[in-house]
C-alpha atoms as a PDB file:
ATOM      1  CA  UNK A   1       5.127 162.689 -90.161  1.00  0.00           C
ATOM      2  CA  UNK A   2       6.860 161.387 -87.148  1.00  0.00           C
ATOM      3  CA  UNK A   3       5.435 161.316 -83.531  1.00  0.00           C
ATOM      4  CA  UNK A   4       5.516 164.351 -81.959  1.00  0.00           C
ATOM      5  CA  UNK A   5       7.575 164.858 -78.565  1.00  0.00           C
ATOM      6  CA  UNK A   6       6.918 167.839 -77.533  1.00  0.00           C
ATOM      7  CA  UNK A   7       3.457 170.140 -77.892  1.00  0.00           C
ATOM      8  CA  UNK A   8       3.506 173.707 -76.957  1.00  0.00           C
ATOM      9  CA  UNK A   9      -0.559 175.152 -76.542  1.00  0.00           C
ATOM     10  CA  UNK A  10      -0.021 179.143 -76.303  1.00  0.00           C
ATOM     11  CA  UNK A  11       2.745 179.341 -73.599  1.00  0.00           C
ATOM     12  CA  UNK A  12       3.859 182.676 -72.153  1.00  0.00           C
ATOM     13  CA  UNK A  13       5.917 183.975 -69.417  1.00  0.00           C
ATOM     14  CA  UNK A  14       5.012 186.756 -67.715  1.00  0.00           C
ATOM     15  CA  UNK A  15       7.133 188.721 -64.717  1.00  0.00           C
ATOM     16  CA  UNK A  16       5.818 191.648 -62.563  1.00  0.00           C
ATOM     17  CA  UNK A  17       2.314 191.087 -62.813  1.00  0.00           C
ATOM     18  CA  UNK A  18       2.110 190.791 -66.585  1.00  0.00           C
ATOM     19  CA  UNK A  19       4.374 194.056 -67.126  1.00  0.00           C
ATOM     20  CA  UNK A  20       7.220 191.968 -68.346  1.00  0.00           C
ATOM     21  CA  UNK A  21       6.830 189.525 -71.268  1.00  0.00           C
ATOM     22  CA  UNK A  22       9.654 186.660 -71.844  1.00  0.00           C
ATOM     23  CA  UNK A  23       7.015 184.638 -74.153  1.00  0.00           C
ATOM     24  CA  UNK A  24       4.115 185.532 -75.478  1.00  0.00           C
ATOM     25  CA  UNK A  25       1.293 182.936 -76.979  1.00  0.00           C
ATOM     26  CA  UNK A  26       3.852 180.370 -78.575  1.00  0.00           C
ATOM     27  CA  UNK A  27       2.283 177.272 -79.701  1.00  0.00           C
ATOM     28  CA  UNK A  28       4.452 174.725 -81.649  1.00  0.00           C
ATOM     29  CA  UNK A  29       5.127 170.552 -81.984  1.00  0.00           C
ATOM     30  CA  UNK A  30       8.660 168.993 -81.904  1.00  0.00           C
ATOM     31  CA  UNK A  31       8.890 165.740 -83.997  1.00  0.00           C
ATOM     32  CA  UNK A  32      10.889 162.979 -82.761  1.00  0.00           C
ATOM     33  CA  UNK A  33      13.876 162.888 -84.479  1.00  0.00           C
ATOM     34  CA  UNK A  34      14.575 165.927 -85.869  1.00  0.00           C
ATOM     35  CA  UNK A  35      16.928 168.864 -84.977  1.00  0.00           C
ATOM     36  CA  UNK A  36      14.763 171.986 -84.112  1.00  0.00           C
ATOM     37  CA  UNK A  37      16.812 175.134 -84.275  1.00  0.00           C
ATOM     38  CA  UNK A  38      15.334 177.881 -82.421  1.00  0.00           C
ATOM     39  CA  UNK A  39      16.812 181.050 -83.632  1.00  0.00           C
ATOM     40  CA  UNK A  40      16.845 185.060 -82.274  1.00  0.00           C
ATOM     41  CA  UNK A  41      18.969 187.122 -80.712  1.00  0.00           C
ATOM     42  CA  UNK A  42      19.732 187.692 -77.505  1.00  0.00           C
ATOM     43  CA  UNK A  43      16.781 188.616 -75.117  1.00  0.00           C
ATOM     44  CA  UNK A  44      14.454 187.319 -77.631  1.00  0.00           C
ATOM     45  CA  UNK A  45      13.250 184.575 -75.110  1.00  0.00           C
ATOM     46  CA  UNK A  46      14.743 181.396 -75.895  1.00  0.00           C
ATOM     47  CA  UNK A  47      16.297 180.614 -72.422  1.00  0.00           C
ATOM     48  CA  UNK A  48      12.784 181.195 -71.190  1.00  0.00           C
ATOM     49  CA  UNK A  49      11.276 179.009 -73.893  1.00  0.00           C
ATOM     50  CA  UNK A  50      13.637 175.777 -72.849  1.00  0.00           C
ATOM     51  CA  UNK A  51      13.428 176.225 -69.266  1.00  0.00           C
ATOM     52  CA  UNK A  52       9.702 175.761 -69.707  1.00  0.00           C
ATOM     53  CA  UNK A  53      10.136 172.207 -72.161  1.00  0.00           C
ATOM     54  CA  UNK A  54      12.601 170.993 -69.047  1.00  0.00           C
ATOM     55  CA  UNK A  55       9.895 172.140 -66.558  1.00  0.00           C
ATOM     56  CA  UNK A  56      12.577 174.749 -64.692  1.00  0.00           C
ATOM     57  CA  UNK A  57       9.500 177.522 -65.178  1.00  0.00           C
ATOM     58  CA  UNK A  58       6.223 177.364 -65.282  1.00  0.00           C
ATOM     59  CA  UNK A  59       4.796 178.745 -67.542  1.00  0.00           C
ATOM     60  CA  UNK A  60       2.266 181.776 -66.628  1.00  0.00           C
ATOM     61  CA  UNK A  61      -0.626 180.785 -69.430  1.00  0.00           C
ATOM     62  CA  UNK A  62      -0.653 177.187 -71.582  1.00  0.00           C
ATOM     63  CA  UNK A  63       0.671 174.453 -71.315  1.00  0.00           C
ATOM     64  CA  UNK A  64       4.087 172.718 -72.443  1.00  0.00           C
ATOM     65  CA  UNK A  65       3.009 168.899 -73.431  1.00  0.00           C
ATOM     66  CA  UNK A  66       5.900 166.002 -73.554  1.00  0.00           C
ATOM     67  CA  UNK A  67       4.661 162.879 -75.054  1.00  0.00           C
ATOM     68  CA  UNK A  68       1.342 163.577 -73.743  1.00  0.00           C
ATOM     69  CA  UNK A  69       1.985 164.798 -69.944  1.00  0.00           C
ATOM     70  CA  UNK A  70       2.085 168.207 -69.018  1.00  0.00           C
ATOM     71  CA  UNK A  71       5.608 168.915 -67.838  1.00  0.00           C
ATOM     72  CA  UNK A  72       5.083 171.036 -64.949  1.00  0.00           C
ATOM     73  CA  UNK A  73       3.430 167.988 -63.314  1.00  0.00           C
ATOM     74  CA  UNK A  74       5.780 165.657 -64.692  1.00  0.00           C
ATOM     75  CA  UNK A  75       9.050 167.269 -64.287  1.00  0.00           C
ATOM     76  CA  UNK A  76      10.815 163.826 -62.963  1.00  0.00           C
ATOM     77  CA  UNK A  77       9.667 161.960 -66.062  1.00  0.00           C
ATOM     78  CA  UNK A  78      10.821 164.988 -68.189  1.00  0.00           C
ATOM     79  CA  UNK A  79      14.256 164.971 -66.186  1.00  0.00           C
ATOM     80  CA  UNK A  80      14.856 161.356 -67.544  1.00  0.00           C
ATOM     81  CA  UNK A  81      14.354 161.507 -70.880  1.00  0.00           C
ATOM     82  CA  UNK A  82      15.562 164.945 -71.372  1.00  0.00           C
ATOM     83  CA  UNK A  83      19.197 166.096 -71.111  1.00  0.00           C
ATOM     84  CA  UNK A  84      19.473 169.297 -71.061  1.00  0.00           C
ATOM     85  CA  UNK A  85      23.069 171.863 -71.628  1.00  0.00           C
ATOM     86  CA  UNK A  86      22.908 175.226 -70.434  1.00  0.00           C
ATOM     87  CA  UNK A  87      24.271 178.350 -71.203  1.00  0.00           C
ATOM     88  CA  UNK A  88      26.474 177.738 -68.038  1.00  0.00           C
ATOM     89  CA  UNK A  89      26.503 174.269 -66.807  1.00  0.00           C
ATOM     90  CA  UNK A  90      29.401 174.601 -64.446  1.00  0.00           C
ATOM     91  CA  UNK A  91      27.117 173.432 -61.332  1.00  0.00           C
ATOM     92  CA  UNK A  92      29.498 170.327 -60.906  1.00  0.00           C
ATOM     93  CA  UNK A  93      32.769 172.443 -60.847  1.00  0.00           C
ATOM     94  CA  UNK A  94      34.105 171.425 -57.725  1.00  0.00           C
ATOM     95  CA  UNK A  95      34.002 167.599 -59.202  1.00  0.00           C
ATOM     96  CA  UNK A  96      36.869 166.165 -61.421  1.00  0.00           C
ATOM     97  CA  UNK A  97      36.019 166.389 -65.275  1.00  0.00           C
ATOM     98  CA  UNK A  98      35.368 162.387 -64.902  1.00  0.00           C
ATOM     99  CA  UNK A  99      33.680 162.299 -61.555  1.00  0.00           C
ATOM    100  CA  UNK A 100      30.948 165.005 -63.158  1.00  0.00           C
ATOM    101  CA  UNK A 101      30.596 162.617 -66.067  1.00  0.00           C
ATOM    102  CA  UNK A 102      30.009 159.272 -63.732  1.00  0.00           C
ATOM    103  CA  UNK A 103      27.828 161.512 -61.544  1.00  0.00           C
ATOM    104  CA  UNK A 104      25.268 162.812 -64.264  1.00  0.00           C
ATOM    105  CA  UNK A 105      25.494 159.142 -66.094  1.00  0.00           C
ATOM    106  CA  UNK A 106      24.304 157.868 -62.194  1.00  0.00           C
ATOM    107  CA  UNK A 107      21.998 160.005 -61.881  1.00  0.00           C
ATOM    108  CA  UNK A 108      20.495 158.769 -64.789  1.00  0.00           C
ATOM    109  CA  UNK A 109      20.112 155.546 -64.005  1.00  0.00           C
ATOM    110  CA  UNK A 110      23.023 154.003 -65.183  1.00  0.00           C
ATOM    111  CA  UNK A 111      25.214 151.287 -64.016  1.00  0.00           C
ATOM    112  CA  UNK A 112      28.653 152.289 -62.137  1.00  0.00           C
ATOM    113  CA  UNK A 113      31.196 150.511 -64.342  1.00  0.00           C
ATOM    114  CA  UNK A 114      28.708 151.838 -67.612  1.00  0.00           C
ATOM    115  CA  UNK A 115      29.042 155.351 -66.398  1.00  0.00           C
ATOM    116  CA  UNK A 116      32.620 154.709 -65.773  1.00  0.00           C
ATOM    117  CA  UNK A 117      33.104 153.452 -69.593  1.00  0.00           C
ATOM    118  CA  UNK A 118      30.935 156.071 -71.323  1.00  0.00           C
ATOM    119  CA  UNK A 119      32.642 158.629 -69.505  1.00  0.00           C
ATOM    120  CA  UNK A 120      35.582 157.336 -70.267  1.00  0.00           C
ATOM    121  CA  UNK A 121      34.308 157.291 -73.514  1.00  0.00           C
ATOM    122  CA  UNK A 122      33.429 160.633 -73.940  1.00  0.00           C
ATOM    123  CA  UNK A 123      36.413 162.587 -72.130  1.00  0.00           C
ATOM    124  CA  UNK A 124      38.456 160.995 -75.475  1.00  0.00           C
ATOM    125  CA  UNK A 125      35.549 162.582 -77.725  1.00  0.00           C
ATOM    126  CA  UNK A 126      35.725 166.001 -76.496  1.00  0.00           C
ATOM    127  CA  UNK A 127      39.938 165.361 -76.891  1.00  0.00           C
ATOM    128  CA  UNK A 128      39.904 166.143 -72.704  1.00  0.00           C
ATOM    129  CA  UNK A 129      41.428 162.303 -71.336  1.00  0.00           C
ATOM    130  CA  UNK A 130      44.518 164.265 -69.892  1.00  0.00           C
ATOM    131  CA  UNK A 131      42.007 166.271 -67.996  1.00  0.00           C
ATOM    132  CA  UNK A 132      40.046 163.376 -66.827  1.00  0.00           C
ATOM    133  CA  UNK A 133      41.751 164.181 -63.125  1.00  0.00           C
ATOM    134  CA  UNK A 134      41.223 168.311 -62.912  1.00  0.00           C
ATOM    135  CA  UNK A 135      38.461 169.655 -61.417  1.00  0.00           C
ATOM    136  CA  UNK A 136      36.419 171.387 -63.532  1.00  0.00           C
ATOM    137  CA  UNK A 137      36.904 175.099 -61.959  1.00  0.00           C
ATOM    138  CA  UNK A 138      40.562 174.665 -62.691  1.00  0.00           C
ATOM    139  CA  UNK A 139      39.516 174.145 -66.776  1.00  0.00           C
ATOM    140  CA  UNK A 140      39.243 176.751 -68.961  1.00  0.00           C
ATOM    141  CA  UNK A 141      36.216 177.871 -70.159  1.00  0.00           C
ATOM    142  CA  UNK A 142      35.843 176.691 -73.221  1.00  0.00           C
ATOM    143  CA  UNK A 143      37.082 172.997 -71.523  1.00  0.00           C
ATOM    144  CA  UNK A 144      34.335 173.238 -68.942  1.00  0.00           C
ATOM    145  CA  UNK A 145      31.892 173.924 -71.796  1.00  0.00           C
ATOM    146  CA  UNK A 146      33.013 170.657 -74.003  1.00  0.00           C
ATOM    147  CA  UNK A 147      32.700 168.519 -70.369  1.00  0.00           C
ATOM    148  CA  UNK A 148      29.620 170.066 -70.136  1.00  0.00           C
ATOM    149  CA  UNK A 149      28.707 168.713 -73.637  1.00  0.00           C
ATOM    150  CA  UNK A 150      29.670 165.671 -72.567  1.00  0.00           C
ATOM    151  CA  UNK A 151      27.372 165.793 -69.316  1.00  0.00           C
ATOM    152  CA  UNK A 152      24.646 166.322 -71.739  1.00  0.00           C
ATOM    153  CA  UNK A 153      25.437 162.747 -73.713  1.00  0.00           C
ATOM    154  CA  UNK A 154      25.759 160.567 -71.232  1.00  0.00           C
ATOM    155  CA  UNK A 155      23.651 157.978 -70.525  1.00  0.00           C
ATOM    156  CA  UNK A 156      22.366 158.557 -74.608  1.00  0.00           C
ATOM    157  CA  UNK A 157      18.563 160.290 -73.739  1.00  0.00           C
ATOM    158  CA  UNK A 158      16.063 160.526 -76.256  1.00  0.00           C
ATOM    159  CA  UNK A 159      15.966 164.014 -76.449  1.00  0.00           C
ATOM    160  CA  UNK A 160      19.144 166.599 -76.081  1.00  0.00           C
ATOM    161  CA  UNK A 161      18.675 170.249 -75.592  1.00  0.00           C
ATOM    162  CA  UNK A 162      21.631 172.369 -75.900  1.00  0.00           C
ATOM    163  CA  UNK A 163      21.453 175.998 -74.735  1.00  0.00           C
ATOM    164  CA  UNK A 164      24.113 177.683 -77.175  1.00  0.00           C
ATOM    165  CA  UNK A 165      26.197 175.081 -76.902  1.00  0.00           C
ATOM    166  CA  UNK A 166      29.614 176.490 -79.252  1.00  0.00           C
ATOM    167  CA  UNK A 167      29.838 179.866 -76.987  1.00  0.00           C
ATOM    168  CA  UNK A 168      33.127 180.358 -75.888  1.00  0.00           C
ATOM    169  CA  UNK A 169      34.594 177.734 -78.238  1.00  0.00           C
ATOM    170  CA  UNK A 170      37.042 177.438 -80.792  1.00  0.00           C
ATOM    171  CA  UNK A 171      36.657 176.951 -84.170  1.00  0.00           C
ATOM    172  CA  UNK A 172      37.737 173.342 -83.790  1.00  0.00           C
ATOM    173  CA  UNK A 173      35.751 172.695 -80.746  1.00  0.00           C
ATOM    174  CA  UNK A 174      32.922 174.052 -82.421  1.00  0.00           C
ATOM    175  CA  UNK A 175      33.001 172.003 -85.807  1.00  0.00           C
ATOM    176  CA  UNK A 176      33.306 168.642 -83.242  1.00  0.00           C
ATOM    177  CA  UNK A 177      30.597 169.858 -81.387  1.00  0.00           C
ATOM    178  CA  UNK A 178      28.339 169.961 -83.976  1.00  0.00           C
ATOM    179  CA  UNK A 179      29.883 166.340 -85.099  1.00  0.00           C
ATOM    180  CA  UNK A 180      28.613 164.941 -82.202  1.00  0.00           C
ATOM    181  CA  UNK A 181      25.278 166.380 -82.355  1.00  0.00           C
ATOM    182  CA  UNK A 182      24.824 165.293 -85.734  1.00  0.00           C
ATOM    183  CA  UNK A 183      26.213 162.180 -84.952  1.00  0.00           C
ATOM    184  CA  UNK A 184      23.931 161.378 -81.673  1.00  0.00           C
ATOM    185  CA  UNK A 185      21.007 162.674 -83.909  1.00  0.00           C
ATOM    186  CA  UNK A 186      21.982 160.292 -86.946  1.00  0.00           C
ATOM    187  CA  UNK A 187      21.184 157.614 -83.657  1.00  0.00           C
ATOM    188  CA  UNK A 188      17.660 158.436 -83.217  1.00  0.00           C
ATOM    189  CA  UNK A 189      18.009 161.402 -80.567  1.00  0.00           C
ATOM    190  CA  UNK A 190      15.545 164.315 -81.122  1.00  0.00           C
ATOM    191  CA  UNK A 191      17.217 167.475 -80.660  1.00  0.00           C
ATOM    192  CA  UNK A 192      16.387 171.060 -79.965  1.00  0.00           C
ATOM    193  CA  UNK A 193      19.115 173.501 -80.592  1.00  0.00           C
ATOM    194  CA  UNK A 194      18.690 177.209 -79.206  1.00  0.00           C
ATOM    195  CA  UNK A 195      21.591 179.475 -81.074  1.00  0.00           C
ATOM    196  CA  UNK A 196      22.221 182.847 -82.509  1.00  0.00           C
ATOM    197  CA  UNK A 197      24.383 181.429 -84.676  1.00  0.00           C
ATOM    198  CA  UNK A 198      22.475 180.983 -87.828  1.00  0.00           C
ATOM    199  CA  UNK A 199      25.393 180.294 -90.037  1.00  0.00           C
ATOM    200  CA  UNK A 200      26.803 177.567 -88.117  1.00  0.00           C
ATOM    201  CA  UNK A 201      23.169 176.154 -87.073  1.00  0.00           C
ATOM    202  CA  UNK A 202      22.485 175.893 -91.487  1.00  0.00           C
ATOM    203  CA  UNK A 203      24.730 173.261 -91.524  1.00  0.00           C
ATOM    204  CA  UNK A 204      22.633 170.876 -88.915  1.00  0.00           C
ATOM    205  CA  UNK A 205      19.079 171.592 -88.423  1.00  0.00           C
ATOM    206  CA  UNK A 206      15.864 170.499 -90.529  1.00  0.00           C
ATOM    207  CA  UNK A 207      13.356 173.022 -88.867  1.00  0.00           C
ATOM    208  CA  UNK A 208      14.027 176.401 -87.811  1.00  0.00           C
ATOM    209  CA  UNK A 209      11.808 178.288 -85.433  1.00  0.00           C
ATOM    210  CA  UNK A 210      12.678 182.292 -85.429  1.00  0.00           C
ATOM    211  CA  UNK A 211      12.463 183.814 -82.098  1.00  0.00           C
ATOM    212  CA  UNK A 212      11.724 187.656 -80.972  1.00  0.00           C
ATOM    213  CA  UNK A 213      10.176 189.737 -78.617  1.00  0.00           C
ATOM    214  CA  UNK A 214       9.327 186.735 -76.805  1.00  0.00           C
ATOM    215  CA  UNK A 215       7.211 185.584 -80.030  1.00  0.00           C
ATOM    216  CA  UNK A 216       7.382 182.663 -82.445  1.00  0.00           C
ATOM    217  CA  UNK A 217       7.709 185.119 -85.418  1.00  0.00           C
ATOM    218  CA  UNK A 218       8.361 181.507 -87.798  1.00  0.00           C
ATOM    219  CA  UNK A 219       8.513 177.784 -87.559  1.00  0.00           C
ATOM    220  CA  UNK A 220       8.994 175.532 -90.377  1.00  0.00           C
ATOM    221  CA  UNK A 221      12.033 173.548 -92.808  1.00  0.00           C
ATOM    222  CA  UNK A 222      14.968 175.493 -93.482  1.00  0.00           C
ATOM    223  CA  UNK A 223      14.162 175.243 -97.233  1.00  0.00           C
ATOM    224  CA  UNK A 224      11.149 176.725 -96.901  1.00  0.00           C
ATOM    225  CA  UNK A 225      11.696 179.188 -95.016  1.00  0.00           C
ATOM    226  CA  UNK A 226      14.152 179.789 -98.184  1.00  0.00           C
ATOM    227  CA  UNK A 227      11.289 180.364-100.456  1.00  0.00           C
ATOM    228  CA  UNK A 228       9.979 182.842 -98.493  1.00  0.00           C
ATOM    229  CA  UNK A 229      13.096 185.215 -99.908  1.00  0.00           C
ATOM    230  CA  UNK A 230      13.663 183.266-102.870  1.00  0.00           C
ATOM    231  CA  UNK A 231      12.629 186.207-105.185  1.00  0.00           C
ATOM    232  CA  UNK A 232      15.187 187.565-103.853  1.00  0.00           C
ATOM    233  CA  UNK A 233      19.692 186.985-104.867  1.00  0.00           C
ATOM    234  CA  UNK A 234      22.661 187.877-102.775  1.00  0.00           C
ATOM    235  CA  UNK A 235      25.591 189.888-104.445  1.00  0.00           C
ATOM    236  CA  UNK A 236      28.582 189.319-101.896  1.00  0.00           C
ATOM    237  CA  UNK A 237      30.513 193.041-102.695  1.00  0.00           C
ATOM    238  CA  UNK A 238      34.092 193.968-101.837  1.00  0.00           C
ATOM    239  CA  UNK A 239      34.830 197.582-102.240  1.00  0.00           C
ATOM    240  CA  UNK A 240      38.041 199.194-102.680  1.00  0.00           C
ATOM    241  CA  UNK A 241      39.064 200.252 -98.923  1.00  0.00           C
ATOM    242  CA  UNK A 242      37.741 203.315 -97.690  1.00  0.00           C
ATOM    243  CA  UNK A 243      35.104 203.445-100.108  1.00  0.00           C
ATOM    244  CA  UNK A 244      32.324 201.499 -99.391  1.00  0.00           C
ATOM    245  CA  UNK A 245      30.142 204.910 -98.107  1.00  0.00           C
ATOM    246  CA  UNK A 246      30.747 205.742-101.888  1.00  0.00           C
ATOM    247  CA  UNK A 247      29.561 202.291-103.008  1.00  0.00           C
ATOM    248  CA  UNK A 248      26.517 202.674-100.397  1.00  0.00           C
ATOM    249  CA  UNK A 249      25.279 205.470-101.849  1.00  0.00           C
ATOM    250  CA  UNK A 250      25.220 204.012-105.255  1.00  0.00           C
ATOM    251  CA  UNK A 251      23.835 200.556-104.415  1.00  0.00           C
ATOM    252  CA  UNK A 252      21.001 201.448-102.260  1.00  0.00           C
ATOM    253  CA  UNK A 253      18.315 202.198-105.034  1.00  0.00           C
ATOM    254  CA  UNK A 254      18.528 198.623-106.328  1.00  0.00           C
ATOM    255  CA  UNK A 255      17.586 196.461-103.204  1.00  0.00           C
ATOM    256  CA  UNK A 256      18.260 195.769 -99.236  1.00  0.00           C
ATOM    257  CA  UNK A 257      21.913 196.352 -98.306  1.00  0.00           C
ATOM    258  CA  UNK A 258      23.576 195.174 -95.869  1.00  0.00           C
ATOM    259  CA  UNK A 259      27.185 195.759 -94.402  1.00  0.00           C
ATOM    260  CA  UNK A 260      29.343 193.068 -93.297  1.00  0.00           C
ATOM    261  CA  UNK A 261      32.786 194.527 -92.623  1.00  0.00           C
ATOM    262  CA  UNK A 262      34.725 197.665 -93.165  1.00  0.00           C
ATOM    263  CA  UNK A 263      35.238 197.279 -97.430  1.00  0.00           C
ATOM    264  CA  UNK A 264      32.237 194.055 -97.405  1.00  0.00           C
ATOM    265  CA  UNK A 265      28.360 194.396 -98.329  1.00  0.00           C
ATOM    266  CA  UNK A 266      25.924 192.556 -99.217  1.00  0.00           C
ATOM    267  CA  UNK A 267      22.908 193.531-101.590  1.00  0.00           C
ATOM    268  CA  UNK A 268      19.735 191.141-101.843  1.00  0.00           C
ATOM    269  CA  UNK A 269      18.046 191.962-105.021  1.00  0.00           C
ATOM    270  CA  UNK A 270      15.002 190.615-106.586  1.00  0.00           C
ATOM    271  CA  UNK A 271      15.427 187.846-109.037  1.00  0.00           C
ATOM    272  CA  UNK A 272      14.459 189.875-112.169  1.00  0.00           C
ATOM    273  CA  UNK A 273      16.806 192.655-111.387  1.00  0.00           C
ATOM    274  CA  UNK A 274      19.355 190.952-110.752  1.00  0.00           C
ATOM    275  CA  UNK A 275      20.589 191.093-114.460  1.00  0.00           C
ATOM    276  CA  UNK A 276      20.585 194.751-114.123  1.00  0.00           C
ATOM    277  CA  UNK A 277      22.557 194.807-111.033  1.00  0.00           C
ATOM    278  CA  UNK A 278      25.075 192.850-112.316  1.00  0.00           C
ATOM    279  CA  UNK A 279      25.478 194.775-115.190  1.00  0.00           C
ATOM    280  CA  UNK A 280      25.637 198.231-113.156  1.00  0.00           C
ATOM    281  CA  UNK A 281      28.087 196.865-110.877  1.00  0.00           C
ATOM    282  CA  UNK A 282      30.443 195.067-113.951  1.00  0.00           C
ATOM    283  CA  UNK A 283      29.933 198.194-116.240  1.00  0.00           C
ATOM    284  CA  UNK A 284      29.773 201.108-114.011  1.00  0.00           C
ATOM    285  CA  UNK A 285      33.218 202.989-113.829  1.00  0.00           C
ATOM    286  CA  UNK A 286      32.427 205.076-110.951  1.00  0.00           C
ATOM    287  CA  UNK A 287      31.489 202.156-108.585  1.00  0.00           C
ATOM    288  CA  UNK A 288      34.657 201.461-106.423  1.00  0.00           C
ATOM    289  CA  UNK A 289      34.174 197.424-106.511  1.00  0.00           C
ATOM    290  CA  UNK A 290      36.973 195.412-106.332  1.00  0.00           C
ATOM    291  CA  UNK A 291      35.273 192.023-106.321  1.00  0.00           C
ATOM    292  CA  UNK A 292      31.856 190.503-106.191  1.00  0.00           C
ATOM    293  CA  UNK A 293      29.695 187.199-106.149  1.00  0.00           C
ATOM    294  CA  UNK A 294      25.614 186.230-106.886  1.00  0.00           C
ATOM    295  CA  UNK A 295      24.953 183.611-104.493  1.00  0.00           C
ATOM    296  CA  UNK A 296      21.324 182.593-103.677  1.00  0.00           C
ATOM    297  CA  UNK A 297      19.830 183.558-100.012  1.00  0.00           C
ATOM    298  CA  UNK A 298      21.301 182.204 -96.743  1.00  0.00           C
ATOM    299  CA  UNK A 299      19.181 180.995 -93.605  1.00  0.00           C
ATOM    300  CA  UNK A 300      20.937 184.294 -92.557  1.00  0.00           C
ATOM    301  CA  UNK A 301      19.439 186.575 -94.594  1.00  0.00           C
ATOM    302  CA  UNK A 302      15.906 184.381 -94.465  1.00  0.00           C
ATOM    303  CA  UNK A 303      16.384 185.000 -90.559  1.00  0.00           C
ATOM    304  CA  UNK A 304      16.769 188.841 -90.642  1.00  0.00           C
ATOM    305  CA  UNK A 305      13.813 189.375 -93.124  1.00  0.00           C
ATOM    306  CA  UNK A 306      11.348 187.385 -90.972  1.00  0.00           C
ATOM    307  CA  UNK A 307      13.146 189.636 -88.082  1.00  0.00           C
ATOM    308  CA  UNK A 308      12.966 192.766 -90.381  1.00  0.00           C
ATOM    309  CA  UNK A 309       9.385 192.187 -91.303  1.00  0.00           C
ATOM    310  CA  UNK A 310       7.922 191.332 -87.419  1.00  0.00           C
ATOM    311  CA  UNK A 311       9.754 195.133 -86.499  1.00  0.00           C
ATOM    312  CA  UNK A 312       8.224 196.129 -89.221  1.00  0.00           C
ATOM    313  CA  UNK A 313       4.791 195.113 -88.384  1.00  0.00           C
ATOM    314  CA  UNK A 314       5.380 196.291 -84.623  1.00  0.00           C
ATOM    315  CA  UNK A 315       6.061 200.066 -86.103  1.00  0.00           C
ATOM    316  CA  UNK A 316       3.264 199.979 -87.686  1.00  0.00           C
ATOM    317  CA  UNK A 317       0.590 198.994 -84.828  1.00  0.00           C
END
């Protein structure tokens, strides 16, 4: 097991004299070297979570522990190890694209003709060197995002933390984005990656930690968080349009249905039903399916039964 970087001892956030909960009781340890995804939807309490690691909050009950100081004592130490992109990290816009670059990689200590390179550097990266001369309010958004990407490598920290970092992006941005984190992790960074995007984020992380209601609901390696559904298989349906109410109604009894577009569902089954299914949904000649496919569970589907079950338990208190 690899050192750990960061230790969280039952942290929670509380507003309004304990009326409103962002966090509630999370304790958890980031190893150095990983990617840690942290996963939920919006409101769940992620932005609350990181602000505490970077020491922008602190936090109302426990303690947030990096590499064995508390980080709302340390926050300077924290500040230069850490680098840390936000949801909106436009608060150089008035700077050229290349002056914000030199001005993080100065503020972290670095030289002035190494920030110059590495800036240089990075503007061809992010595919932004004709930009190098626009200030940053006069960028799109999605271009103020990748400079802010770039804000968040410079100077190489040991530890990135990127704040839904492919929002407002493009596909193509968003595949080079996670390049680069993959890349910078492959280099001995330790990341921690806060996204709703659990599809995308499958492709990158080794732990996942699930997110609601301000609580840790899960924590652990994306394959095992597998095995928690893996009793479970995923038939990918495609009905014939403007039937899939029909096709509803007749898949229901055999597991946890899902729909995913206007003529698309998708039925998790358990593993010794499945050759049942299969043979309803080939043999039936009622059932308006035009086209199908058994895949095993997704981090996606893992995601929204750990979800499912924490409503679930909620309901029932």
């Amino acid at each position: 097991m690899n050192p750990v970087i960061y230790e969280l001892d039952h942290v929670s956030q509380m507003y309004k004299r304990g009326k409103v909960k962002a966090n509630i009781d999370i304790s958890l340890q980031v190893q150095e070297g990983e990617i840690l995804g942290v996963l939920g939807p919006n409101g769940a309490g992620k932005s609350t979570l990181i602000k505490q690691m970077i020491g922008h909050l602190k936090p109302t009950e426990g303690k947030v522990i990096f590499k064995g100081m508390d980080v709302s004592r340390y926050t300077r130490h924290v500040a230069q190890q850490v680098a840390y992109f936000s949801q909106d990290p436009h608060v150089l816009s008035v700077l050229k694209a290349q002056e914000a670059l030199e001005f993080t990689g100065r503020l972290r200590g670095m030289t002035k003709s190494d920030a110059v390179r590495q800036s240089a550097e990075l503007l061809e990266m992010v595919g932004l060197s004709d930009f190098r001369d626009k200030q940053l309010k006069h960028l799109s958004g999605g271009q103020r995002r990748m400079i802010g990407i770039g804000t968040a490598l410079i100077g190489r920290l040991p530890v990135l933390i990127f704040d839904e970092p492919t929002n407002e992006l493009d596909p193509t941005n968003r595949r080079l984005v996670w390049n680069l984190i993959k890349e910078r992790n492959r280099k001995g960074a330790t990341i921690i990656l806060v996204t709703h995007n659990v599809l995308e984020a499958e492709q990158v992380v080794d732990r996942v930690a699930v997110v609601n209601h301000g609580r840790l609901l899960e924590i652990d390696a994306v394959a095992k968080l597998k095995q928690k559904v893996d009793q479970r298989l995923k038939f990918e349906l495609t009905t014939e349009f403007g039937c899939r109410e029909a096709a509803e109604q007749a898949l229901r009894q055999w597991g946890q249905l899902h729909i995913d577009g206007e003529n698309r569902l998708r039925l998790l089954v358990d593993k010794s039903e499945a050759s049942l299914v299969l043979d309803y949904i080939v043999n039936s000649p009622h059932l308006p399916i035009e086209e199908y496919a058994v895949k095993p569970p997704s981090l996606e589907d893992v995601y929204f039964h750990i979800d499912r079950q924490a409503e679930q338990e909620v309901q029932d208190v």
